[in-house]
C-alpha atoms as a PDB file:
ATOM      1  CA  UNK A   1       1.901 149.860  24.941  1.00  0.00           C
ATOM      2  CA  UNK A   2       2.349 146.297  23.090  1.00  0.00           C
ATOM      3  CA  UNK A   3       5.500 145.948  24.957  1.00  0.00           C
ATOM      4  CA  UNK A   4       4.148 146.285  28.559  1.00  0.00           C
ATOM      5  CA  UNK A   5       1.414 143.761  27.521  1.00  0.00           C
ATOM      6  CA  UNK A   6       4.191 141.421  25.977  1.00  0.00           C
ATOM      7  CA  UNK A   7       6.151 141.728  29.038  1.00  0.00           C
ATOM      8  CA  UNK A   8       2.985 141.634  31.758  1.00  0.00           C
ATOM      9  CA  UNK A   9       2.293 138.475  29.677  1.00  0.00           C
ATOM     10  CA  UNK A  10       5.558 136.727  30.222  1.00  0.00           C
ATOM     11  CA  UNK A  11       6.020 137.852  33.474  1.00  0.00           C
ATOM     12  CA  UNK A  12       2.581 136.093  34.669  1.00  0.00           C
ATOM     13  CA  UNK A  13       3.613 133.118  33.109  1.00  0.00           C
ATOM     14  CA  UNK A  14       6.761 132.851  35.194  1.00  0.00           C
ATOM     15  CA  UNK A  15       4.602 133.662  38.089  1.00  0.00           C
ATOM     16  CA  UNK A  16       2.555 130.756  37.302  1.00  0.00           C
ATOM     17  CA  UNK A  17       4.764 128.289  36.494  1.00  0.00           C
ATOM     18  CA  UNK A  18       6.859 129.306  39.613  1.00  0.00           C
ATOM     19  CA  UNK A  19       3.664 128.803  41.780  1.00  0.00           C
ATOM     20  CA  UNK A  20       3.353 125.192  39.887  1.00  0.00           C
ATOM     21  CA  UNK A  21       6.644 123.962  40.856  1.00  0.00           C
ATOM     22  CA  UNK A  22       6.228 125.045  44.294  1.00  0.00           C
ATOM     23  CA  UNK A  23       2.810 123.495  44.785  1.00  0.00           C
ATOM     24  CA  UNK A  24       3.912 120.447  42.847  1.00  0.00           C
ATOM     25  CA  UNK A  25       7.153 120.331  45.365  1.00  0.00           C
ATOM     26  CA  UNK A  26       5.601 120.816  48.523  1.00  0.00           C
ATOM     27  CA  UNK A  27       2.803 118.574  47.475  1.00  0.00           C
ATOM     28  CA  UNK A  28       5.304 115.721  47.233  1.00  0.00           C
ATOM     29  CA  UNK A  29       6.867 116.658  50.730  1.00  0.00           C
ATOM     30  CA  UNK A  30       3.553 115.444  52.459  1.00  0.00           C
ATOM     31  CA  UNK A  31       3.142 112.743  50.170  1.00  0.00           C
ATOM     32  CA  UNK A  32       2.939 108.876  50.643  1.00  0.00           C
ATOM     33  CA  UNK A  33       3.830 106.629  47.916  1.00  0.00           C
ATOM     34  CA  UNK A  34       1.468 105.768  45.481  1.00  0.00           C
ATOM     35  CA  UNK A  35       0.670 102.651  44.335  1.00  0.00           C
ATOM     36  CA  UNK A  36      -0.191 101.577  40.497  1.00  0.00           C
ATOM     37  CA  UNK A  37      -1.569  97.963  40.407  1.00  0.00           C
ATOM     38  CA  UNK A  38       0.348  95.544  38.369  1.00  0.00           C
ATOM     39  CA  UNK A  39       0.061  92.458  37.031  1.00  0.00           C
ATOM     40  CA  UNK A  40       3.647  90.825  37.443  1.00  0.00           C
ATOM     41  CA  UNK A  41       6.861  91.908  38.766  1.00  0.00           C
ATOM     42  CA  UNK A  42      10.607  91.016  38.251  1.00  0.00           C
ATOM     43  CA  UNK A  43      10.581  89.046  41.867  1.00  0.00           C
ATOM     44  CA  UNK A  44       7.192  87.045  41.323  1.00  0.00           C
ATOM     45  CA  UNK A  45       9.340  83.675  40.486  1.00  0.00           C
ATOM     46  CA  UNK A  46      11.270  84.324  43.623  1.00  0.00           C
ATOM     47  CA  UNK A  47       8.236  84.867  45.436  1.00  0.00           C
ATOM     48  CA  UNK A  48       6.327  81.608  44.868  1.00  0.00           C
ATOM     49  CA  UNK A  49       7.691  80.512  48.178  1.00  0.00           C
ATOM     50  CA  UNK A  50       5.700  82.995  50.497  1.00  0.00           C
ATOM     51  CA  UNK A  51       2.512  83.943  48.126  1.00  0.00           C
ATOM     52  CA  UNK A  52       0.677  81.852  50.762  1.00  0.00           C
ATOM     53  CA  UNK A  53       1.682  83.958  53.906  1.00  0.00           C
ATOM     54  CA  UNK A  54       0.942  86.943  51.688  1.00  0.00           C
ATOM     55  CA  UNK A  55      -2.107  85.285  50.548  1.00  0.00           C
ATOM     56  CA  UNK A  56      -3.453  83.925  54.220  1.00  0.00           C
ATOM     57  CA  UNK A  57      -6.561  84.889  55.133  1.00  0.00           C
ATOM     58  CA  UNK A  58      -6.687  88.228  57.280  1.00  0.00           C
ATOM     59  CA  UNK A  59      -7.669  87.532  60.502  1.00  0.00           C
ATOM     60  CA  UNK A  60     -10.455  90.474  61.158  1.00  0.00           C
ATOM     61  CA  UNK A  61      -9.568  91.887  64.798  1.00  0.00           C
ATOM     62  CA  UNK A  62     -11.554  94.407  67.052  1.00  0.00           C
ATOM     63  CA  UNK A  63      -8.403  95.824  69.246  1.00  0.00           C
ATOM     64  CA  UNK A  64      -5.655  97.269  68.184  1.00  0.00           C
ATOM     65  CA  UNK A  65      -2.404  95.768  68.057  1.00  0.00           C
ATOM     66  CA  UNK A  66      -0.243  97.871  70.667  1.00  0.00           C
ATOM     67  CA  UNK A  67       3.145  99.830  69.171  1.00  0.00           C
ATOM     68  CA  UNK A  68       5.082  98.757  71.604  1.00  0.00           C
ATOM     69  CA  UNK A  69       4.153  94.682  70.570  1.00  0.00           C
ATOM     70  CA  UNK A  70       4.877  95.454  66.898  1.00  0.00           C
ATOM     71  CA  UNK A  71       8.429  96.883  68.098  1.00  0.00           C
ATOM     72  CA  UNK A  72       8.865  93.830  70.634  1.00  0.00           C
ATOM     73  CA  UNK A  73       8.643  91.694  67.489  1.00  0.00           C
ATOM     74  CA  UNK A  74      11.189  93.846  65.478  1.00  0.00           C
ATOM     75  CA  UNK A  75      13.773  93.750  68.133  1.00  0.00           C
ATOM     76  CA  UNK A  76      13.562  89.821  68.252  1.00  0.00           C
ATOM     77  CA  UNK A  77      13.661  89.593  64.158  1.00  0.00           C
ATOM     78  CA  UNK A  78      16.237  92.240  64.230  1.00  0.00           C
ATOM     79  CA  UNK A  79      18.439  90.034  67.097  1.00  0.00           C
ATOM     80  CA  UNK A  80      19.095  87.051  64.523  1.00  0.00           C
ATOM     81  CA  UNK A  81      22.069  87.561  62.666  1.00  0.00           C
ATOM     82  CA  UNK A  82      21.966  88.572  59.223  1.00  0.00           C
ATOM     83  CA  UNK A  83      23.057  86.314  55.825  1.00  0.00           C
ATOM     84  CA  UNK A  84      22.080  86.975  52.606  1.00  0.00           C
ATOM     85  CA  UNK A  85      19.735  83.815  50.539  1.00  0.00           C
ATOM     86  CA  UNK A  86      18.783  84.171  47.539  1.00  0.00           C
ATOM     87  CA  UNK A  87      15.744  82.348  48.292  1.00  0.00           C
ATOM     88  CA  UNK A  88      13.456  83.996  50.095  1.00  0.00           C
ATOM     89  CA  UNK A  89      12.893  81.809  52.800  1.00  0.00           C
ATOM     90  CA  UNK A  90       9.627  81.628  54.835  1.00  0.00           C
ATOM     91  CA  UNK A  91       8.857  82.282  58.601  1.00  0.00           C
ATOM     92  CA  UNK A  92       9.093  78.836  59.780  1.00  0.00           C
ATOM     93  CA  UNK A  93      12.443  78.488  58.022  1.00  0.00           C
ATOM     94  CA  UNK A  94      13.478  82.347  60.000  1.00  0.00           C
ATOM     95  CA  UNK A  95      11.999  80.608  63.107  1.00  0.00           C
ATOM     96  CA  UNK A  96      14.167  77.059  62.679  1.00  0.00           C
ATOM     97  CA  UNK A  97      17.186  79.169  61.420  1.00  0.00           C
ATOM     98  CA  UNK A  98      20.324  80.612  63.200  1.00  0.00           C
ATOM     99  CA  UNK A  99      20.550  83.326  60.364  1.00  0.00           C
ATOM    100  CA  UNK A 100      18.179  84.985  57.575  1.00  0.00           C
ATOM    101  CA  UNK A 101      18.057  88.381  55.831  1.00  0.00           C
ATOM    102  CA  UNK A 102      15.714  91.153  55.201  1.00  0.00           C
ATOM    103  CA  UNK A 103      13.396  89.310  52.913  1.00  0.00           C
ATOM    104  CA  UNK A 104      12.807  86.569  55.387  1.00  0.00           C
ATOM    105  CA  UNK A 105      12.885  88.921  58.287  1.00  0.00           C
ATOM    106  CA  UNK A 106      10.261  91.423  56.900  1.00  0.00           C
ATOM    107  CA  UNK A 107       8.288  88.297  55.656  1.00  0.00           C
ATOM    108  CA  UNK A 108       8.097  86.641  59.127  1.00  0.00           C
ATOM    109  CA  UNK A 109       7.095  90.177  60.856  1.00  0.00           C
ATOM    110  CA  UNK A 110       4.251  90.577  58.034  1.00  0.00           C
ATOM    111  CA  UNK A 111       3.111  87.045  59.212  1.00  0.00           C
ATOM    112  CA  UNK A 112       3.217  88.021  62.519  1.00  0.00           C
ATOM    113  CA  UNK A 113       1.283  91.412  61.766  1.00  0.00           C
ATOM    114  CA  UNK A 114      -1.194  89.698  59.882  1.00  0.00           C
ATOM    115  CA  UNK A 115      -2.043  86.915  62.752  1.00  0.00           C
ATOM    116  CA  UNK A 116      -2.899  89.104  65.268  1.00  0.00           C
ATOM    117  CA  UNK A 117      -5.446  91.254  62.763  1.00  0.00           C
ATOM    118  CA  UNK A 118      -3.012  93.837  61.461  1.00  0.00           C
ATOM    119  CA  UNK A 119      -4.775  95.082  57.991  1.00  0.00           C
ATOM    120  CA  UNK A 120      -3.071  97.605  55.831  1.00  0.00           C
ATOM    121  CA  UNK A 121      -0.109  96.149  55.277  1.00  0.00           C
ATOM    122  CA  UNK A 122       2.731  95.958  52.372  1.00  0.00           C
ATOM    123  CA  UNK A 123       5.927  94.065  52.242  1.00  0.00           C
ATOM    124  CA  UNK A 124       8.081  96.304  49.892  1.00  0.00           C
ATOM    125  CA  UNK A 125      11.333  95.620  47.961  1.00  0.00           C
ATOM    126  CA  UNK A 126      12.697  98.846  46.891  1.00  0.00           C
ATOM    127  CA  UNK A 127      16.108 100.624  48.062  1.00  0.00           C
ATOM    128  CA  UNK A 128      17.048 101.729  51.325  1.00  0.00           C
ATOM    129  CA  UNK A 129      19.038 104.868  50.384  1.00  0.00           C
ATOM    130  CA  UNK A 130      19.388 106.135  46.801  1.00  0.00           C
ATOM    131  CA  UNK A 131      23.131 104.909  46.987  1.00  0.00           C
ATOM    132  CA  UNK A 132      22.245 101.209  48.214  1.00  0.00           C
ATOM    133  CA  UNK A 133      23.802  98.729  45.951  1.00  0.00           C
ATOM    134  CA  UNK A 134      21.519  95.794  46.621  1.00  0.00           C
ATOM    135  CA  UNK A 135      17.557  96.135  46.879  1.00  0.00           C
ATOM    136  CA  UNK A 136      15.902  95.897  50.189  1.00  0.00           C
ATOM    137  CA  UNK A 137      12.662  94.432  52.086  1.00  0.00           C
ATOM    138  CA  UNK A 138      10.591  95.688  54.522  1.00  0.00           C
ATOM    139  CA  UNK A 139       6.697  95.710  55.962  1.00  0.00           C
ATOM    140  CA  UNK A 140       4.743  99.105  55.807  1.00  0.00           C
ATOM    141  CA  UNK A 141       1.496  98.890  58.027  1.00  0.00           C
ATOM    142  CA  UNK A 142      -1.079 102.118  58.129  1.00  0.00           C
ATOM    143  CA  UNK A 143      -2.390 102.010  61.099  1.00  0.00           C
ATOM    144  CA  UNK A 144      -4.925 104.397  62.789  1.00  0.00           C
ATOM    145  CA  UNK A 145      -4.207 106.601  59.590  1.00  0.00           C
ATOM    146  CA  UNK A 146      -0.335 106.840  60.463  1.00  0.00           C
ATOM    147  CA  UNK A 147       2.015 104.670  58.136  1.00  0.00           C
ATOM    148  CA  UNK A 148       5.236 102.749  59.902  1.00  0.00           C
ATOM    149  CA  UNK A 149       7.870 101.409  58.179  1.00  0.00           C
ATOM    150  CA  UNK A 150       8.700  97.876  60.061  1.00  0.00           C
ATOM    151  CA  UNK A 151      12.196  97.205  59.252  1.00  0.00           C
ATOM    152  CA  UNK A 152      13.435  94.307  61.106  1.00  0.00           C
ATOM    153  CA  UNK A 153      16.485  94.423  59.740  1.00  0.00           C
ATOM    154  CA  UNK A 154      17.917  97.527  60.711  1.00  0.00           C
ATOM    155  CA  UNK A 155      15.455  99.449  62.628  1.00  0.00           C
ATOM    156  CA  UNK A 156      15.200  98.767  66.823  1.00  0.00           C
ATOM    157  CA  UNK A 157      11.213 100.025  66.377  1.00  0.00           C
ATOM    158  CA  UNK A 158       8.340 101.170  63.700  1.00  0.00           C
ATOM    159  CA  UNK A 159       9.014 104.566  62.159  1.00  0.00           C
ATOM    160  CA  UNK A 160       6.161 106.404  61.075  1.00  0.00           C
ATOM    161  CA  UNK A 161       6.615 108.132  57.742  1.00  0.00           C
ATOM    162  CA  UNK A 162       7.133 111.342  58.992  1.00  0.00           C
ATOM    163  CA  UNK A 163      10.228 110.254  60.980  1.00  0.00           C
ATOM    164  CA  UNK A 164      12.072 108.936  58.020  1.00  0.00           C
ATOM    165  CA  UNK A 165      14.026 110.761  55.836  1.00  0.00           C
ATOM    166  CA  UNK A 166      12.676 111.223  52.316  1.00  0.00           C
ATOM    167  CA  UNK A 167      15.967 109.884  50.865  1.00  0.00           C
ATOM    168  CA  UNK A 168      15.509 106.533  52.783  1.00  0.00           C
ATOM    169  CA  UNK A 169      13.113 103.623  51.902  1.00  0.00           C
ATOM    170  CA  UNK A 170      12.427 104.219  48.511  1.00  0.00           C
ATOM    171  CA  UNK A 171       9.922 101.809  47.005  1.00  0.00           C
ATOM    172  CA  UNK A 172      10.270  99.642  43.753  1.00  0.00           C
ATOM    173  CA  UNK A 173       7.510  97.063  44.291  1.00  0.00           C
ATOM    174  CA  UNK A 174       4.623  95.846  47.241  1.00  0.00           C
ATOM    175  CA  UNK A 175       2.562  93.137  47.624  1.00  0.00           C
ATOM    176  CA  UNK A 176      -0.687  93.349  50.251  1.00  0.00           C
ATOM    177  CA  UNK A 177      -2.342  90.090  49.631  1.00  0.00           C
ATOM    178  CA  UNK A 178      -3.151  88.773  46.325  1.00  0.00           C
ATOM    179  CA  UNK A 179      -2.308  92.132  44.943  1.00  0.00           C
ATOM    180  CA  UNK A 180       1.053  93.660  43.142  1.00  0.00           C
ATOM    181  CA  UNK A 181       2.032  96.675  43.005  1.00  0.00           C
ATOM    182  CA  UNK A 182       4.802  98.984  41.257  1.00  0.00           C
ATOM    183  CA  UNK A 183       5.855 102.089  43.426  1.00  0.00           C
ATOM    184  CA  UNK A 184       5.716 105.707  42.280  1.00  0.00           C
ATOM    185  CA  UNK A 185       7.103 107.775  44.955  1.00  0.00           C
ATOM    186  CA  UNK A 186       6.270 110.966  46.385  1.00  0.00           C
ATOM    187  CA  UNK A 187       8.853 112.614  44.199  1.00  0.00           C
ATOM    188  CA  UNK A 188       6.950 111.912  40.806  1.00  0.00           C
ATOM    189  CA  UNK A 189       8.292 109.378  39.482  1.00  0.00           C
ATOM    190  CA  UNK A 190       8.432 105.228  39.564  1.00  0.00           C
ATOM    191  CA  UNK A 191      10.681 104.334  41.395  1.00  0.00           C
ATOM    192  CA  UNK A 192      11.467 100.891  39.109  1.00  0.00           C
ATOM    193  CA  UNK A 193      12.008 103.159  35.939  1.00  0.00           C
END
């Protein structure tokens, strides 16, 4: 009798914690990153140059700013060629420029977003695919409760969250505003770690 209750015992706790990891898996399969608030990050210094685009002023907006004018803008980032600077360079510079990279490129579209009354919006360094080399930039706007990841670098159009793979765009660090952020994505853990 002690035995079956030993062994009824054990077997519901490998019931439960089988149920946990499931729950705890699929959870993170609908998941959006979360975002712990932060004081400073390794790129501040770097980022002196554009805290006042990221700082400006949102303009508050009653329409809606149209998909198919947020991808317009990507394609025409996306059309100058790419160079690597190791100073982030600001929109006017992208504008006056024959070349920039994805930091200038994701910075110019999140000035452009944030002119015409876009709100929700994050410009994220992180890694483009767990075997990238070299960290990334992009914009990530939530929009009508749907988030896109702008990528003006690569990306032809604004790919909502659902439509990227969940081994692409993984996020170190975001800044919305006057605010930092580290990045703990959907898998558990941070992603700077």
């Amino acid at each position: 009798m002690i035995l079956i209750g030993l062994s009824l015992f054990a077997l519901r706790r490998i019931l439960v914690l089988t149920a946990t990891i499931l729950a705890l898996s699929a959870i993170t399969c609908f998941g959006q990153p979360i975002l712990f608030p932060v004081k400073s990050t390794p790129y501040d210094r770097q980022m002196e140059r554009i805290e006042p685009i990221l700082n400006c002023s949102i303009i508050s907006s009653e329409h809606q700013i149209p998909l198919a004018m947020v991808d317009h803008w990507i394609r025409d980032l996306r059309a100058i060629p790419y160079r690597f600077s190791v100073q982030w360079k600001t929109p006017l510079e992208v504008g006056r420029e024959a070349v920039a990279d994805c930091k200038g490129k994701a910075v110019a579209l999140y000035q452009q977003l944030q002119a015409n009354g876009a709100q929700n919006l994050r410009l994220v360094i992180g890694k483009r695919t767990p075997t990238s080399r070299v960290t990334h930039t992009w914009v990530e706007w939530t929009n009508l409760s749907t988030t896109y990841v702008l990528d003006p670098t690569i990306n032809q159009s604004a790919c909502s969250l659902a439509e990227i793979p969940t081994n692409s765009y993984i996020g170190y660090y975001a800044y919305t505003s006057t605010r930092k952020y580290c990045v703990a994505n959907p898998g558990g853990f941070l992603a700077a770690l």
